[in-house]
Protein backbone atom coordinates (compact mmCIF):
# COMPACT_ATOMS: atom_id res chain seq x y z
CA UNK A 1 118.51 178.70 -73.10
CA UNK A 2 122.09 178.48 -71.39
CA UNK A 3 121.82 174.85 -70.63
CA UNK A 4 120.02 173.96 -73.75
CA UNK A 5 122.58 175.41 -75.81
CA UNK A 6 125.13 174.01 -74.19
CA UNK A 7 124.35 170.91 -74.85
CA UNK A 8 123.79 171.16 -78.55
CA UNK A 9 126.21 173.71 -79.20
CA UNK A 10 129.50 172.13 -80.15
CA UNK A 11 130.91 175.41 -82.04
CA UNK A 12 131.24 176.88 -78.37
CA UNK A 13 134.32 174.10 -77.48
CA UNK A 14 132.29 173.55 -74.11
CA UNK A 15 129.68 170.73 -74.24
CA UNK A 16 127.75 169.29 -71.56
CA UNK A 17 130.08 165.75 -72.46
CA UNK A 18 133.12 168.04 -72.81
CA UNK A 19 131.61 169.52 -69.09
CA UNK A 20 131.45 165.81 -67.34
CA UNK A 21 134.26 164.64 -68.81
CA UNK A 22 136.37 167.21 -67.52
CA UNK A 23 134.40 167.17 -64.33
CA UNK A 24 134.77 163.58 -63.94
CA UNK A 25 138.88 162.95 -65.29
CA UNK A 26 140.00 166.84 -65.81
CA UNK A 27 142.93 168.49 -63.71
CA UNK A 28 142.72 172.10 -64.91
CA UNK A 29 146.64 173.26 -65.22
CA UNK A 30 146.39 176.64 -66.59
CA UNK A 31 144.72 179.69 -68.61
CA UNK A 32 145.84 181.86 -71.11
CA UNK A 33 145.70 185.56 -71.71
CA UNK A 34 142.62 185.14 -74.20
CA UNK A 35 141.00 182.98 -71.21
CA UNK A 36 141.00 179.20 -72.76
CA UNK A 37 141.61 177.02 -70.04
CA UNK A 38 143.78 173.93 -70.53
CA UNK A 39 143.09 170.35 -68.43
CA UNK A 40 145.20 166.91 -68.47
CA UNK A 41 143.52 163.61 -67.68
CA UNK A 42 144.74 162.90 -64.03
CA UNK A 43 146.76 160.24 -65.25
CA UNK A 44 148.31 162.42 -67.98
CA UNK A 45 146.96 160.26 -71.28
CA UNK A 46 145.29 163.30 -72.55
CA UNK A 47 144.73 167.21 -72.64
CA UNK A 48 142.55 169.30 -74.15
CA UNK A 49 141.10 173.02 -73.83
CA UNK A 50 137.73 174.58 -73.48
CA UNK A 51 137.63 178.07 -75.50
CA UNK A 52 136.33 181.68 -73.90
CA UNK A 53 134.33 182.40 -76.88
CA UNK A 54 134.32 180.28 -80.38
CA UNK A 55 135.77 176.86 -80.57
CA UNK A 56 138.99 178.85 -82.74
CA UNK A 57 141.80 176.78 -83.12
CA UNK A 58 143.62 179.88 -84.23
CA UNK A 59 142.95 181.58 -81.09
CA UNK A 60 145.92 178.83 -79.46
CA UNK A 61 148.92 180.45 -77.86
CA UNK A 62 152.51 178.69 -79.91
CA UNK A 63 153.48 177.85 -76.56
CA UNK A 64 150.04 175.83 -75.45
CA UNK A 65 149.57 174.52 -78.66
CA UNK A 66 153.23 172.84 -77.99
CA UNK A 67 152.20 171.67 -74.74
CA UNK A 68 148.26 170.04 -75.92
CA UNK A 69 150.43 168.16 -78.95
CA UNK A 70 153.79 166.90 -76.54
CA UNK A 71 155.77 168.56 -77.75
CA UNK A 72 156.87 169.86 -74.96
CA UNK A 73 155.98 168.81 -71.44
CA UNK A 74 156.68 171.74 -69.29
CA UNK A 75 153.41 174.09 -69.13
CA UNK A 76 154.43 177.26 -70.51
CA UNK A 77 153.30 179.22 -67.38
CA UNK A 78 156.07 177.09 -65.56
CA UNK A 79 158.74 178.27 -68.13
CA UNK A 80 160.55 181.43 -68.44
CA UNK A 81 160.09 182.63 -71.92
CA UNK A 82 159.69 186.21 -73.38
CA UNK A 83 158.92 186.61 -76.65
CA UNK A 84 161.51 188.16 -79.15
CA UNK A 85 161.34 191.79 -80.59
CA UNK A 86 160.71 190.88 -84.13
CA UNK A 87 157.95 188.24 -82.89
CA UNK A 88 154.65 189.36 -84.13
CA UNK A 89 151.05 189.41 -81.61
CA UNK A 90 148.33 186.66 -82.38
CA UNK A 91 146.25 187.47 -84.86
CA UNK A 92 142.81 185.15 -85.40
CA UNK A 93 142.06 183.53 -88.81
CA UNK A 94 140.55 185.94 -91.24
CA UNK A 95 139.44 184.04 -93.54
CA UNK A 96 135.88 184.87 -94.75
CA UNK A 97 136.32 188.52 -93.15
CA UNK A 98 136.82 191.64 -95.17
CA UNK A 99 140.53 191.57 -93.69
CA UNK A 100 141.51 187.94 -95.11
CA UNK A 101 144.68 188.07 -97.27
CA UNK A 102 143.77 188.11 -100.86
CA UNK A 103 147.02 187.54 -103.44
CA UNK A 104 147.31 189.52 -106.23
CA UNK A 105 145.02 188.71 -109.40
CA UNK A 106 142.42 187.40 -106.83
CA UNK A 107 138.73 188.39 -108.23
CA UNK A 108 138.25 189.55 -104.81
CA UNK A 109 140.70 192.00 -104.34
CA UNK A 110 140.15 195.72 -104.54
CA UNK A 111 141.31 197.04 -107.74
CA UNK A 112 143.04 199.87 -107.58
CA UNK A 113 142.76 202.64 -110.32
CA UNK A 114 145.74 203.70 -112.52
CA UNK A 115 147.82 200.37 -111.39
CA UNK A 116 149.60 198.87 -114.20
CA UNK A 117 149.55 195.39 -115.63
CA UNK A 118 152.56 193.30 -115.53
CA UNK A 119 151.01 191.46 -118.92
CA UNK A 120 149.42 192.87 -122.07
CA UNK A 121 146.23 190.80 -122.55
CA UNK A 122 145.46 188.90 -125.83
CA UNK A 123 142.90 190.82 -128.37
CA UNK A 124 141.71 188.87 -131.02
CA UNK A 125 142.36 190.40 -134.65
């Protein structure tokens, strides 16, 4: 079932095309802490990664994401950055989770007992 759903299973970032095409014009040049692994075409037109788990977009380090755009051209495990105290850690998109970010007056947030409204809704007389 491995190779099978390999092949078919584009949600996984790592096709059998994506598989010979990095085979056949890939130079792998790094991997991150969440183990996505980043390749350049040998003669640098392109670059691309192949995910650990889900094909998560989200799931991008800033300073790789810089790098597979141009935005930068150094690799960022050639630079010497550390990240600033008030710098937050990655967090993947929750959207669709019981954790995704729900604004106030959203139908799917929790309502909370005994909270005020900021309006006094219309009664017909």
């Amino acid at each position: 079932m491995g190779l099978l759903s390999e092949m078919f299973a584009w949600w996984k970032g790592n096709t059998i095309g994506t598989r010979l095409f990095t085979w056949r014009k890939g130079e792998r040049v790094g991997e991150d802490g969440l183990g996505n692994i980043y390749y350049r075409e040998r003669n640098g037109t392109r670059r691309w990664v192949t995910y650990a788990t889900l094909s998560e977009p989200t799931q991008i380090p800033p300073g790789w994401h810089a790098w597979l755009h141009f935005t930068v051209d150094e690799l960022p495990t050639e630079e010497d950055y550390r990240p600033r105290p008030w710098e937050k850690a990655h967090r993947p998109n929750m959207t669709g989770t019981y954790e995704a970010y729900r604004p106030p007056g959203s139908v799917l947030r929790p309502k909370v007992k005994d909270q005020p409204l900021d309006y006094e809704p219309w009664r017909p007389e």
